[in-house]
C-alpha atoms as a PDB file:
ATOM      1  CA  UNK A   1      36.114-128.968 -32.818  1.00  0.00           C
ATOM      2  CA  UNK A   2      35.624-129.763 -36.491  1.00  0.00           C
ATOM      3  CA  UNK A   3      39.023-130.523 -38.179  1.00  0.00           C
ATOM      4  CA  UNK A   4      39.813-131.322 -40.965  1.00  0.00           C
ATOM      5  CA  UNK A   5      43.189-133.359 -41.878  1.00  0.00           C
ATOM      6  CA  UNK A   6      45.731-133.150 -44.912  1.00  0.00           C
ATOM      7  CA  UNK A   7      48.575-135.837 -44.655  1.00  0.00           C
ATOM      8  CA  UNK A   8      49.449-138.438 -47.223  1.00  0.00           C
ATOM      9  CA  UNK A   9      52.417-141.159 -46.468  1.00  0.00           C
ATOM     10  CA  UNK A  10      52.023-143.736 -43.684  1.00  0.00           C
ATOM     11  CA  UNK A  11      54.162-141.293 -41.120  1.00  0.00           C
ATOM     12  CA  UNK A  12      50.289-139.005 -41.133  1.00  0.00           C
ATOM     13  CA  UNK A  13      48.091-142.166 -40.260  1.00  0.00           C
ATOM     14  CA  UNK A  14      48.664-142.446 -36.453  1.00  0.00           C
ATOM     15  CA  UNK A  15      47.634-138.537 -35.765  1.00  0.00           C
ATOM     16  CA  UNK A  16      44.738-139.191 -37.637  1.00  0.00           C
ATOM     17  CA  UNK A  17      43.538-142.811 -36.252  1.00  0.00           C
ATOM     18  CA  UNK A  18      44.431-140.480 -32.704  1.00  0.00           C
ATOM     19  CA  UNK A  19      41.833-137.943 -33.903  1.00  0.00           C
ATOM     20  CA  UNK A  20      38.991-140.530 -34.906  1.00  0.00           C
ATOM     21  CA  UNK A  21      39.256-142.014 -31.263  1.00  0.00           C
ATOM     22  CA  UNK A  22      38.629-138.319 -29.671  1.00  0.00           C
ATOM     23  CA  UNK A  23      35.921-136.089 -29.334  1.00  0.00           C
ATOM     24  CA  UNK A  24      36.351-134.388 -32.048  1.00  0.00           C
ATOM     25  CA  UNK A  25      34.706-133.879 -35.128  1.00  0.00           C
ATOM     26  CA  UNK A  26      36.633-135.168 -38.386  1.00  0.00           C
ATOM     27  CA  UNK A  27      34.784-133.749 -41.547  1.00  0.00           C
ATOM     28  CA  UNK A  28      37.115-134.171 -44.110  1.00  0.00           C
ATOM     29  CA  UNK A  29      40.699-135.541 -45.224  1.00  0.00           C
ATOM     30  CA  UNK A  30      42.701-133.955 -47.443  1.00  0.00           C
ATOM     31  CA  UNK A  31      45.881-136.615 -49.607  1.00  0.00           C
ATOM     32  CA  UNK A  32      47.450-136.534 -52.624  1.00  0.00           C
ATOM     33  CA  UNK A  33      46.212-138.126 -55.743  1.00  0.00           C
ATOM     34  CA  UNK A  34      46.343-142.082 -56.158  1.00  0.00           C
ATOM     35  CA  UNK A  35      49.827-142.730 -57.608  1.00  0.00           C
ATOM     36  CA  UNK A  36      51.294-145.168 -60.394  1.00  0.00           C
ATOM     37  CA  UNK A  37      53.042-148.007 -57.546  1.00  0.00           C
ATOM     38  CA  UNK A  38      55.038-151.170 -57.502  1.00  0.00           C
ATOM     39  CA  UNK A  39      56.461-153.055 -60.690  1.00  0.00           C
ATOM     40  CA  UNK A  40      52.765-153.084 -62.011  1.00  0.00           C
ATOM     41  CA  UNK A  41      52.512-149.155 -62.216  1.00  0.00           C
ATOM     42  CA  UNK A  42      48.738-149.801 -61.112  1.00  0.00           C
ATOM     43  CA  UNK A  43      47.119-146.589 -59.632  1.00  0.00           C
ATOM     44  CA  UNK A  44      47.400-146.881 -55.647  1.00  0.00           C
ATOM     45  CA  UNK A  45      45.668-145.038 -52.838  1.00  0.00           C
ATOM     46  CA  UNK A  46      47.735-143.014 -50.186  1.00  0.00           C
ATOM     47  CA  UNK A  47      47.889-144.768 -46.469  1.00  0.00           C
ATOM     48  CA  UNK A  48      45.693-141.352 -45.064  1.00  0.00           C
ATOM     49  CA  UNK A  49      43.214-142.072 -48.244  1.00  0.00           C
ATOM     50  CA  UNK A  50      42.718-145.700 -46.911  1.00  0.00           C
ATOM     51  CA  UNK A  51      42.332-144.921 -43.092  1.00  0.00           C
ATOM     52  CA  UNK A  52      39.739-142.223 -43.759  1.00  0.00           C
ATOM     53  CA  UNK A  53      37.761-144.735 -46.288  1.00  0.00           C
ATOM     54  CA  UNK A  54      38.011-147.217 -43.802  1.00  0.00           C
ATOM     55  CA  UNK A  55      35.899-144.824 -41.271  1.00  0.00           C
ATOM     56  CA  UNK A  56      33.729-143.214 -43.874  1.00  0.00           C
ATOM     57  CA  UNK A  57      35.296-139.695 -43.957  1.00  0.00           C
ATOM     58  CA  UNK A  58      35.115-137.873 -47.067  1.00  0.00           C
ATOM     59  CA  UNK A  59      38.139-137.573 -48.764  1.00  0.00           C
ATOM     60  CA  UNK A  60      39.230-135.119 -51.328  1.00  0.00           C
ATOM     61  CA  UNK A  61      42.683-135.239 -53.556  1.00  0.00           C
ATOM     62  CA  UNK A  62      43.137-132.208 -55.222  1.00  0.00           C
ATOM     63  CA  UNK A  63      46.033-131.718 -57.675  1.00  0.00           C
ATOM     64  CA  UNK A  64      46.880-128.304 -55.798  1.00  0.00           C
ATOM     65  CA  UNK A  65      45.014-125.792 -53.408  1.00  0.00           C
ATOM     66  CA  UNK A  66      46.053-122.713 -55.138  1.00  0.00           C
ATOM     67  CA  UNK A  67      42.273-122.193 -57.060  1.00  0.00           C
ATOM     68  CA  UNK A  68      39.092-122.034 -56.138  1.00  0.00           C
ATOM     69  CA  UNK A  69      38.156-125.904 -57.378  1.00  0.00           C
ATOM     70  CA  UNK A  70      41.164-127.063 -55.558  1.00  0.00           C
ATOM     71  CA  UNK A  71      39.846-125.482 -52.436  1.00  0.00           C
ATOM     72  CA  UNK A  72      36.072-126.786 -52.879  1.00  0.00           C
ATOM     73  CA  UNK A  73      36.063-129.268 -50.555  1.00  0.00           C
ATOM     74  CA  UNK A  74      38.245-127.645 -47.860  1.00  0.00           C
ATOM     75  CA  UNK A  75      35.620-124.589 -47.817  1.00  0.00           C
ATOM     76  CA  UNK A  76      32.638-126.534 -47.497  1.00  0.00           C
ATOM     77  CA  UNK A  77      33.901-128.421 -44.455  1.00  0.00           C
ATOM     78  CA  UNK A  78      34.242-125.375 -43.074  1.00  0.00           C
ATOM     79  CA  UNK A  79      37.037-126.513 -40.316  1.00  0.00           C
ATOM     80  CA  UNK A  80      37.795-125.057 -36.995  1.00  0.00           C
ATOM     81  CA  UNK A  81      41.653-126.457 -37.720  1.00  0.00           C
ATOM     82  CA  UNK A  82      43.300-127.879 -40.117  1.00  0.00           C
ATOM     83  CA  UNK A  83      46.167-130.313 -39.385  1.00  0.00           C
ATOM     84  CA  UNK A  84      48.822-131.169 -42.232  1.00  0.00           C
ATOM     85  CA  UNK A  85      51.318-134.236 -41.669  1.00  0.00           C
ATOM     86  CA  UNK A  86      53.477-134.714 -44.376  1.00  0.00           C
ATOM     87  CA  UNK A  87      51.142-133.305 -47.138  1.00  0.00           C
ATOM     88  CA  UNK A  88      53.182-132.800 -49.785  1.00  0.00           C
ATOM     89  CA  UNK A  89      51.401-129.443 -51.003  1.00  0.00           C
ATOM     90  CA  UNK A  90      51.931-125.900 -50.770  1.00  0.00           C
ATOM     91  CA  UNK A  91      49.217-124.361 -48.619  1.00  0.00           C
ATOM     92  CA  UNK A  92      48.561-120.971 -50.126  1.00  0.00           C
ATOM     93  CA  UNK A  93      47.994-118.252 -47.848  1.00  0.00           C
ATOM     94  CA  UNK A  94      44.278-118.322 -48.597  1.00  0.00           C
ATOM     95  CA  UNK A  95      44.291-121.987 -46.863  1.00  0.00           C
ATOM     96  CA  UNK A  96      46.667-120.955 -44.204  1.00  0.00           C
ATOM     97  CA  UNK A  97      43.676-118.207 -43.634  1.00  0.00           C
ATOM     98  CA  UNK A  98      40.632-120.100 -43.548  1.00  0.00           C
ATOM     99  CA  UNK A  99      40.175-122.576 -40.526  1.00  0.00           C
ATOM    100  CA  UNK A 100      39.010-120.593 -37.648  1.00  0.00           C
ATOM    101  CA  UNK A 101      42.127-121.401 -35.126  1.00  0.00           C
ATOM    102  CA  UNK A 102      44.817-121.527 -37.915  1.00  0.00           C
ATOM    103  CA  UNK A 103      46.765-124.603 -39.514  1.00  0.00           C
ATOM    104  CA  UNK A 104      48.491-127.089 -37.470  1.00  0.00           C
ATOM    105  CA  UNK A 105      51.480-128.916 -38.595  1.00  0.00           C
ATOM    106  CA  UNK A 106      53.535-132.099 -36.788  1.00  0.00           C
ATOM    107  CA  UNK A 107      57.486-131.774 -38.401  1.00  0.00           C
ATOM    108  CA  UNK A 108      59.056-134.599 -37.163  1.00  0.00           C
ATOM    109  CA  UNK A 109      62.412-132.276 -35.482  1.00  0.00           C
ATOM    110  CA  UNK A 110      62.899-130.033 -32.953  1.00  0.00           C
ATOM    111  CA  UNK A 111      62.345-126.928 -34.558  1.00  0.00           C
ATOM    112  CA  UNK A 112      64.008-124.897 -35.661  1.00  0.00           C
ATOM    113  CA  UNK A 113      67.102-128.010 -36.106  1.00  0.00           C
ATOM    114  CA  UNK A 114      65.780-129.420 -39.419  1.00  0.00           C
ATOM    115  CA  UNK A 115      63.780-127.492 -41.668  1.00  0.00           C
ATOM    116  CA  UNK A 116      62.645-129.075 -44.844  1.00  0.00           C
ATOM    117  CA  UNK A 117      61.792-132.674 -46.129  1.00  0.00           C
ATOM    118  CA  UNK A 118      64.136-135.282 -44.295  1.00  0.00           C
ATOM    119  CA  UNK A 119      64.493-134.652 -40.529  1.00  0.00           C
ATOM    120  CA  UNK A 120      64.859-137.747 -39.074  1.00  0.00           C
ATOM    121  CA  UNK A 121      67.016-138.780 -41.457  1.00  0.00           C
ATOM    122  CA  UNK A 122      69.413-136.109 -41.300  1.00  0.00           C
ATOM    123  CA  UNK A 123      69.137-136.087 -37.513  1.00  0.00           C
ATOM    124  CA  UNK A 124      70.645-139.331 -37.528  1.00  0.00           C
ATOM    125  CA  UNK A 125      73.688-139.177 -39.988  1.00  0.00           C
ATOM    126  CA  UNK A 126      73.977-135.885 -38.156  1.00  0.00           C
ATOM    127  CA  UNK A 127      74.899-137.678 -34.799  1.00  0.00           C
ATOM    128  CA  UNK A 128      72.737-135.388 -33.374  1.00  0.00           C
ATOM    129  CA  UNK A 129      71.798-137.273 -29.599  1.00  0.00           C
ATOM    130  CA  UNK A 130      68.009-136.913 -29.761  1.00  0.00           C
ATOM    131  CA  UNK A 131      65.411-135.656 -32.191  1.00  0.00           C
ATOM    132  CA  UNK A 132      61.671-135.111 -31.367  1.00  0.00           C
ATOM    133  CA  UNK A 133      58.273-133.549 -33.199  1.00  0.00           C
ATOM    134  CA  UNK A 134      57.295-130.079 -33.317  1.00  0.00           C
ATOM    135  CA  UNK A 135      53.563-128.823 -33.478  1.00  0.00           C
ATOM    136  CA  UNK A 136      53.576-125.384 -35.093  1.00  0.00           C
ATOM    137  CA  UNK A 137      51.048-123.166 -36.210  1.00  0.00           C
ATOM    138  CA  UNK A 138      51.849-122.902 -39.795  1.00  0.00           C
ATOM    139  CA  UNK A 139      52.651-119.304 -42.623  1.00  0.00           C
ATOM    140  CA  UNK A 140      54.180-119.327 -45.357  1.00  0.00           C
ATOM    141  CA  UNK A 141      58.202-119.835 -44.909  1.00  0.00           C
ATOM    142  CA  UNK A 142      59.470-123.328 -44.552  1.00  0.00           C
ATOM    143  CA  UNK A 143      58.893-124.812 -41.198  1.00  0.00           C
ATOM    144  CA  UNK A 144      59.394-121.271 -40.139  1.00  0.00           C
ATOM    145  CA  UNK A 145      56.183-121.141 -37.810  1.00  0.00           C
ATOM    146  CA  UNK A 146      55.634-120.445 -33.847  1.00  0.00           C
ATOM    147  CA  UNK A 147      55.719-123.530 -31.954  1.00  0.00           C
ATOM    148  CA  UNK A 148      52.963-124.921 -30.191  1.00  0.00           C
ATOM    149  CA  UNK A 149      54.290-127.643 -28.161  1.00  0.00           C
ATOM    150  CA  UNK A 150      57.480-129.644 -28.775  1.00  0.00           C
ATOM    151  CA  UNK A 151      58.406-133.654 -27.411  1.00  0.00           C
ATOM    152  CA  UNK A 152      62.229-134.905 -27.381  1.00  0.00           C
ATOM    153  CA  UNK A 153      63.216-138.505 -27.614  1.00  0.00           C
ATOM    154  CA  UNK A 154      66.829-139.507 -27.735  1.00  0.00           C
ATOM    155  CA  UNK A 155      68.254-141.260 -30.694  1.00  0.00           C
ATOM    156  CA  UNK A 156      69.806-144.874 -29.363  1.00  0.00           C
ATOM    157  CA  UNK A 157      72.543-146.246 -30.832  1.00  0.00           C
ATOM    158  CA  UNK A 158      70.810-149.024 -32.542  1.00  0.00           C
ATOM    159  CA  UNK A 159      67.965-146.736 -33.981  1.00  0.00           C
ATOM    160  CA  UNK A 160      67.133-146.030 -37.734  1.00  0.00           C
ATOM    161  CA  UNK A 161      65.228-143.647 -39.780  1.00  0.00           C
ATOM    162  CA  UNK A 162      62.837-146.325 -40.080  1.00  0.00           C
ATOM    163  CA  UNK A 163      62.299-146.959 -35.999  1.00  0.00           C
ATOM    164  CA  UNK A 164      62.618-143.175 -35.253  1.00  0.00           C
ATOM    165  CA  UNK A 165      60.269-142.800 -37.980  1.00  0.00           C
ATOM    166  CA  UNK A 166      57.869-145.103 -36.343  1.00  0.00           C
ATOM    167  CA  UNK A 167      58.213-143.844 -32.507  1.00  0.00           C
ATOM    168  CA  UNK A 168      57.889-140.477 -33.489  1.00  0.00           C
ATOM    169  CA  UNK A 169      54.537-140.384 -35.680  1.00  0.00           C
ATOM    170  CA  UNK A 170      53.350-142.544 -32.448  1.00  0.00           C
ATOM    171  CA  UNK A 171      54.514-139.531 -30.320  1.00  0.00           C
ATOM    172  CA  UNK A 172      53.041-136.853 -32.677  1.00  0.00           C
ATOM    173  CA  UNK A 173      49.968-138.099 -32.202  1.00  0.00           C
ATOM    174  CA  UNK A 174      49.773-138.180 -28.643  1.00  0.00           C
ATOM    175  CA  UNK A 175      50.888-134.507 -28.718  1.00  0.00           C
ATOM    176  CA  UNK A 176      48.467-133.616 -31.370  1.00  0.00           C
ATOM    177  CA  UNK A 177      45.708-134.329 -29.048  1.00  0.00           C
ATOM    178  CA  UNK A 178      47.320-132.326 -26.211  1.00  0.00           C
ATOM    179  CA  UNK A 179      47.715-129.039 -28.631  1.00  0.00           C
ATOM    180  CA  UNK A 180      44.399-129.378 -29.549  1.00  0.00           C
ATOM    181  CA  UNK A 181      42.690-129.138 -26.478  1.00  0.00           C
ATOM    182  CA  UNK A 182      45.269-126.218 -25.457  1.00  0.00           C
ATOM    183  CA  UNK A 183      44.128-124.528 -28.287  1.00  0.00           C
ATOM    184  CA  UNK A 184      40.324-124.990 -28.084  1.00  0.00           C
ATOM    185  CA  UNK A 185      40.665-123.516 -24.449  1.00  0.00           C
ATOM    186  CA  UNK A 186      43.205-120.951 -25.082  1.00  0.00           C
ATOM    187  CA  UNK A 187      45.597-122.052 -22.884  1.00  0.00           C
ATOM    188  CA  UNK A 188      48.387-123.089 -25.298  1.00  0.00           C
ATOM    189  CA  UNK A 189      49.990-119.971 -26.701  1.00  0.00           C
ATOM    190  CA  UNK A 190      52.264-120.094 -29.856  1.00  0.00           C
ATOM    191  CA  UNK A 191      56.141-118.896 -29.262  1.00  0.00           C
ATOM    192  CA  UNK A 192      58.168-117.715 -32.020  1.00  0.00           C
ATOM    193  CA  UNK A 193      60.838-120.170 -32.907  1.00  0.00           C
ATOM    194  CA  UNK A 194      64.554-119.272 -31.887  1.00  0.00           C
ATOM    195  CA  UNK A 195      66.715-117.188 -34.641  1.00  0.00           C
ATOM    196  CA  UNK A 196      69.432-119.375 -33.562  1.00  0.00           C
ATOM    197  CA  UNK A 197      69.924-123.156 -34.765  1.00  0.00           C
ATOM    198  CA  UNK A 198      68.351-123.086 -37.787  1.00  0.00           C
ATOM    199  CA  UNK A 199      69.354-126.267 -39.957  1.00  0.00           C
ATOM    200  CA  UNK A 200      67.858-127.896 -43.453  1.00  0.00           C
ATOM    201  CA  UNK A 201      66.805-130.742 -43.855  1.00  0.00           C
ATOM    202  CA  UNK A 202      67.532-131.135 -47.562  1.00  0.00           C
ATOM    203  CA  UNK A 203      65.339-134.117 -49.531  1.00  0.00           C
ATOM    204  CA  UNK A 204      67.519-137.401 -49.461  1.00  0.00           C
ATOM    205  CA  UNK A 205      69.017-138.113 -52.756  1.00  0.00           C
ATOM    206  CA  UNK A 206      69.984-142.061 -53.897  1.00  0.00           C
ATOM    207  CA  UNK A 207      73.438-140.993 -54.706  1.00  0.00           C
ATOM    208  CA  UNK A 208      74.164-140.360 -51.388  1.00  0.00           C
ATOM    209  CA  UNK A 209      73.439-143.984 -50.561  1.00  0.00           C
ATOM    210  CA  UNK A 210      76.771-144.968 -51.737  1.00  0.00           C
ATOM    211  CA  UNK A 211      79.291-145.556 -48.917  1.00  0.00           C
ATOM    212  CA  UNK A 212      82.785-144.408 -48.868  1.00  0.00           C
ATOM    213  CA  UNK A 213      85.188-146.531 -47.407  1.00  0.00           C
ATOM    214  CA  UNK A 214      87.929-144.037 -46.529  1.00  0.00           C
ATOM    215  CA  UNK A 215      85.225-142.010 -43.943  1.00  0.00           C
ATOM    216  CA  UNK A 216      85.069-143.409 -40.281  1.00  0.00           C
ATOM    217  CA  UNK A 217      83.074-146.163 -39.226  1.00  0.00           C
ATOM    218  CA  UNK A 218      81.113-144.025 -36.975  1.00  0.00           C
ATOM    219  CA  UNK A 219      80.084-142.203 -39.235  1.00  0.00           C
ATOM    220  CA  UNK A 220      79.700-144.661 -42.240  1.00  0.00           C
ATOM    221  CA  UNK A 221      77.213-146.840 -38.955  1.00  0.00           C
ATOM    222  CA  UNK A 222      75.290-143.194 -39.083  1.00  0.00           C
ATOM    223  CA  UNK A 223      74.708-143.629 -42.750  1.00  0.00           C
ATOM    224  CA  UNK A 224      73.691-146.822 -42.809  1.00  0.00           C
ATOM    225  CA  UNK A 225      71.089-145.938 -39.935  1.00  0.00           C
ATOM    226  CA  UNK A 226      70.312-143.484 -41.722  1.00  0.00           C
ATOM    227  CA  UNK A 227      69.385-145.088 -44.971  1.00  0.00           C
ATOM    228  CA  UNK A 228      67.797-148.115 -43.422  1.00  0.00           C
ATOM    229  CA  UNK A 229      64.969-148.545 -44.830  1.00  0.00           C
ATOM    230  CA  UNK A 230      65.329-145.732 -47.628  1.00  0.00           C
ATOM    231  CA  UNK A 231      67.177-145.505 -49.999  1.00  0.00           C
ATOM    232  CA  UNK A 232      69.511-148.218 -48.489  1.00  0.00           C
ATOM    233  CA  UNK A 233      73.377-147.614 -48.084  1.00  0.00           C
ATOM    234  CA  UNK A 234      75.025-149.619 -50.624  1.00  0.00           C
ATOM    235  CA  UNK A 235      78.659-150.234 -52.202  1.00  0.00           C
ATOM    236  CA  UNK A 236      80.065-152.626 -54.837  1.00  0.00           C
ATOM    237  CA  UNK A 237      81.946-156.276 -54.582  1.00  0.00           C
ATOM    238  CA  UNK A 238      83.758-156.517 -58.008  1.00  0.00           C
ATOM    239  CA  UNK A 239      81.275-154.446 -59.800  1.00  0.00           C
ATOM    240  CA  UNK A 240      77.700-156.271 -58.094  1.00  0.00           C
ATOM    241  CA  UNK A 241      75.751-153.924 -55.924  1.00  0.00           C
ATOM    242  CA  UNK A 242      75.572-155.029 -52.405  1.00  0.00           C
ATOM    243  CA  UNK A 243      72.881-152.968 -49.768  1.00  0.00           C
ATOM    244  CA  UNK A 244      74.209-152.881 -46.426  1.00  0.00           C
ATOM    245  CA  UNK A 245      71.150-152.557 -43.770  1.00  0.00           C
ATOM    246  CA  UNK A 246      72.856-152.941 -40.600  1.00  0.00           C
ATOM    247  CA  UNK A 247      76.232-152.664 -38.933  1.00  0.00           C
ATOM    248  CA  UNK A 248      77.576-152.369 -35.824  1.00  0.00           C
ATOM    249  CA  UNK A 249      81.788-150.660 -35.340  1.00  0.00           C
ATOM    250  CA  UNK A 250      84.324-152.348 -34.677  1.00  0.00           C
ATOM    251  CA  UNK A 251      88.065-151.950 -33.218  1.00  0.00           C
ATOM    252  CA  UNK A 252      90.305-151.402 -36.562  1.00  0.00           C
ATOM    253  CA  UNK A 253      91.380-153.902 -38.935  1.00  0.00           C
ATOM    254  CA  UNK A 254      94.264-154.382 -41.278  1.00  0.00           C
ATOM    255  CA  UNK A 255      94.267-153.371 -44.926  1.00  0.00           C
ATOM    256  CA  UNK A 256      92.910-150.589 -46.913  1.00  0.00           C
ATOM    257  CA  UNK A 257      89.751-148.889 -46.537  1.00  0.00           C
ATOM    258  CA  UNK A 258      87.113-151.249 -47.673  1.00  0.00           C
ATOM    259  CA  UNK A 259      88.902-154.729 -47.235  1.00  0.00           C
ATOM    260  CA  UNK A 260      86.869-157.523 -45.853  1.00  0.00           C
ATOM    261  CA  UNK A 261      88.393-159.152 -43.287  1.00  0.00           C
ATOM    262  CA  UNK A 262      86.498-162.465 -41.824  1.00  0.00           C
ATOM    263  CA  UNK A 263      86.998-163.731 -38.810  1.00  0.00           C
ATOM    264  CA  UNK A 264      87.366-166.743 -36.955  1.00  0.00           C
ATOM    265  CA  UNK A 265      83.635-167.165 -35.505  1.00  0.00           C
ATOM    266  CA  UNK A 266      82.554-165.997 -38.981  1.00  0.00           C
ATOM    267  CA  UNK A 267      82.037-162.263 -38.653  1.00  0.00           C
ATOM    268  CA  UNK A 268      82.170-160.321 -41.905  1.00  0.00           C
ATOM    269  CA  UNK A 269      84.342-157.054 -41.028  1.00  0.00           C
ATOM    270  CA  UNK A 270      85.292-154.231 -43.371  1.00  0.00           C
ATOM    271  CA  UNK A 271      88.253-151.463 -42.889  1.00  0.00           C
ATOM    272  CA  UNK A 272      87.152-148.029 -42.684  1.00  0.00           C
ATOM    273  CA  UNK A 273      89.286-144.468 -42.732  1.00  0.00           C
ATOM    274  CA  UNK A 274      89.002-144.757 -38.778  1.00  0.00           C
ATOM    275  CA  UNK A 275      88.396-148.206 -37.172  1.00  0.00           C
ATOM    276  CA  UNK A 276      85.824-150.617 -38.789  1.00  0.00           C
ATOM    277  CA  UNK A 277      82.408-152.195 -39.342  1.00  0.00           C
ATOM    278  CA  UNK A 278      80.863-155.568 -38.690  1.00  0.00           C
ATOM    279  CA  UNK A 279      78.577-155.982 -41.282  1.00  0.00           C
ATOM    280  CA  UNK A 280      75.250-157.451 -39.994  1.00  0.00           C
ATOM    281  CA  UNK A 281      72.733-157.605 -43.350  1.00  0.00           C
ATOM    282  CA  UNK A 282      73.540-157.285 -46.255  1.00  0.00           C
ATOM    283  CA  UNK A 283      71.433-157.759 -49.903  1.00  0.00           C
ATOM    284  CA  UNK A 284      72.787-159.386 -53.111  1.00  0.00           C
ATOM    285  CA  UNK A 285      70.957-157.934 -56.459  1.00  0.00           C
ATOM    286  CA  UNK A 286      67.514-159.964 -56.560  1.00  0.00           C
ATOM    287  CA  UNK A 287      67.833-161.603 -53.958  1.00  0.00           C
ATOM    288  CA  UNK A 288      66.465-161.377 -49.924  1.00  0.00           C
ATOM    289  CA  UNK A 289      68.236-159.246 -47.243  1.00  0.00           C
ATOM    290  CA  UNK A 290      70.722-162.141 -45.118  1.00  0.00           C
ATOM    291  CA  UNK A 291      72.751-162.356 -42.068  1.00  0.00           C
ATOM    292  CA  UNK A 292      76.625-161.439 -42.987  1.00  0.00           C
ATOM    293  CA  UNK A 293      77.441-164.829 -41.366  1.00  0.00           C
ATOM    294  CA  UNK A 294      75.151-166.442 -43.669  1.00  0.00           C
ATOM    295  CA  UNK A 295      76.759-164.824 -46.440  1.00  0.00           C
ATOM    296  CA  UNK A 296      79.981-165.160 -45.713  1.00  0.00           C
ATOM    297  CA  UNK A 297      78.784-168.960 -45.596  1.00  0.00           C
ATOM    298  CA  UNK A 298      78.601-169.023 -49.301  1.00  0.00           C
ATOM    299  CA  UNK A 299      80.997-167.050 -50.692  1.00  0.00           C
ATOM    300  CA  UNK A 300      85.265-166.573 -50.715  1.00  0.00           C
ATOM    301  CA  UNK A 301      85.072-162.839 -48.969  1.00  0.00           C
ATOM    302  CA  UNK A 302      88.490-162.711 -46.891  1.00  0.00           C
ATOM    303  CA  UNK A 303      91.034-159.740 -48.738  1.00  0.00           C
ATOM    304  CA  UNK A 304      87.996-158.831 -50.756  1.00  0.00           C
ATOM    305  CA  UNK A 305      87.783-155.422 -51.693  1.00  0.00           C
ATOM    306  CA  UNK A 306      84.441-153.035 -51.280  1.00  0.00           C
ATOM    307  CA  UNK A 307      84.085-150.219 -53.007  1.00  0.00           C
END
C-alpha cells in the first residue's frame, strides 16, 4: 500500500522506521515545522523530519491542513492510508476523507480510558495496573474513533512515563504493521469504542509538578513516576528547588509531612500524609541529577523540612 505518515515527537519514529522495513510503499511524511530549541533558540528539525531525511522520503511541514496549500503535498501522494502518531494538528474532515482506506491513528491508552494529550502519564499517577496502545480509524471527535486493534502491557511498579513511553511506541509499531495488513485484506474490521469508561487525558501542566507532602506516599511515588522525565516532580529545601526523579515508599516515619529523616546506612527518607518515601535522585538548581546517599553526603539534611 502507499502510506503516507504524519507524526512529529520521538514517540512517532519507531512506527515509522517499522514501516520503512515492510513492504510497503512510504511516499510522503507529514511533521510539524522546525522549532526554536535548546538555550540557543536555533531552529531544530522534528525526530519524524530526521528519520524520513535520513531515508530520502519527502517531507512536507505545513503550518495547518485546513487549505488547499496546506494539503498540497498530502494530495499529490495520493495515499492508500494515512497514519498520524502524535501529530500535533487538527485533521480536517477533508484529510480524514482522502486516503483510500481512511486515517490510522496509534493513542498510546486503551481506548476509550484516556482521551486527549497525556495518556501514559495520567495512566500512571492514575494507579491504573496496565495501559496499552490503541489503533483507531480516526473522525473528527477526540480519540473518539472505532478501534482497530488494541495491545495491553501492565504498568510495573518501577515504571515511568518515560519507560512506558518507550515500550509502548516499540509496541505500536509492531501492531501498526499487523492493522495494516488486516486492513489491506479486509479482514480487520473497526468496532465502535465502548460508551462506558471514557476518561481525559488532560495536557500535563508544570504546576502540577510540585509535590505535596501531606498526600500519601503511594501516591506522591505515582507522581514522581509520573513526571520522570517531564516536567519533573519537584519541592523546595529552604526556598532552593530540588527535582525528585525517583523514589521508592517506605514504612512511616516520625515528624510532619515533609521532614527528612536520614538514616543510619545513609538513606534520605521524607514523611508523607500516609507512610513515607526514600528518596533515590534528586537535582540541586544547576547542577547534575545524584544519588540521595550522595547527597545526603554533603549536606546537614536530618529534621530538615521539604516543602
Amino acid at each position: 500500500m502507499r502510506i503516507a505518515y504524519a507524526g512529529t515527537p520521538e514517540f512517532a519514529v519507531p512506527p515509522l522506521i517499522a514501516l520503512f522495513g515492510s513492504r510497503h510503499v512510504v511516499v510522503g511524511v507529514l511533521t510539524q515545522p522546525d522549532r526554536p530549541k535548546g538555550r540557543g533558540r536555533q531552529l531544530a528539525s522534528s525526530p519524524v523530519k530526521l528519520a524520513a531525511q535520513q531515508r530520502r522520503i519527502p517531507v512536507s511541514q505545513p503550518q495547518t491542513l485546513r487549505d488547499d496549500a496546506g494539503r498540497a503535498d498530502l494530495v499529490a501522494w495520493q495515499p492508500d492510508v494515512l497514519v498520524v502518531v502524535a501529530y500535533g494538528l487538527i485533521l480536517p474532515q477533508v484529510v480524514l476523507d482522502l486516503p483510500r482506506l481512511g486515517c490510522v491513528n496509534i493513542h498510546a491508552s486503551l481506548l476509550p480510558r484516556w482521551r486527549g494529550a497525556a495518556p501514559i502519564q495520567r495512566a500512571v499517577l492514575a494507579g491504573d495496573p496496565e495501559t496499552g496502545v490503541t489503533l483507531m480509524r480516526m473522525e473528527a471527535g477526540l480519540d473518539t474513533g472505532p478501534i482497530l486493534l488494541q495491545q495491553a502491557v501492565a504498568i510495573g511498579a518501577a515504571d515511568t512515563a518515560g519507560s512506558l513511553h518507550d515500550s509502548l511506541s516499540e509496541i505500536g509499531a509492531r501492531a501498526l504493521l499487523t492493522a495494516l495488513e488486516g486492513m489491506e485484506s479486509g479482514t480487520l474490521q473497526p468496532r465502535p469504542q465502548p460508551s462506558d469508561g471514557v476518561t481525559y487525558a488532560a495536557k500535563i501542566n508544570k504546576s502540577e509538578a510540585v509535590i505535596d507532602w501531606t498526600r500519601s506516599a503511594d501516591e506522591i511515588a505515582r507522581k514522581v513516576r509520573a513526571f520522570n522525565p517531564w516536567p519533573v516532580a519537584e519541592s523546595q529545601l529552604d526556598g532552593e528547588q530540588l527535582r525528585i526523579y525517583a523514589v521508592s515508599v517506605a514504612c512511616s516515619t516520625a515528624g510532619a509531612p515533609g521532614t527528612i529523616t536520614v538514616t543510619p546506612d545513609g538513606e534520605v527518607m521524607v514523611a508523607c500524609g500516609e507512610d513515607a518515601l526514600t528518596l533515590k535522585e534528586v537535582q540541586r538548581p544547576g547542577r547534575r541529577p545524584i544519588s540521595a546517599r550522595d547527597w545526603a553526603n554533603t549536606s546537614s539534611l536530618a529534621g530538615r523540612q521539604l516543602g
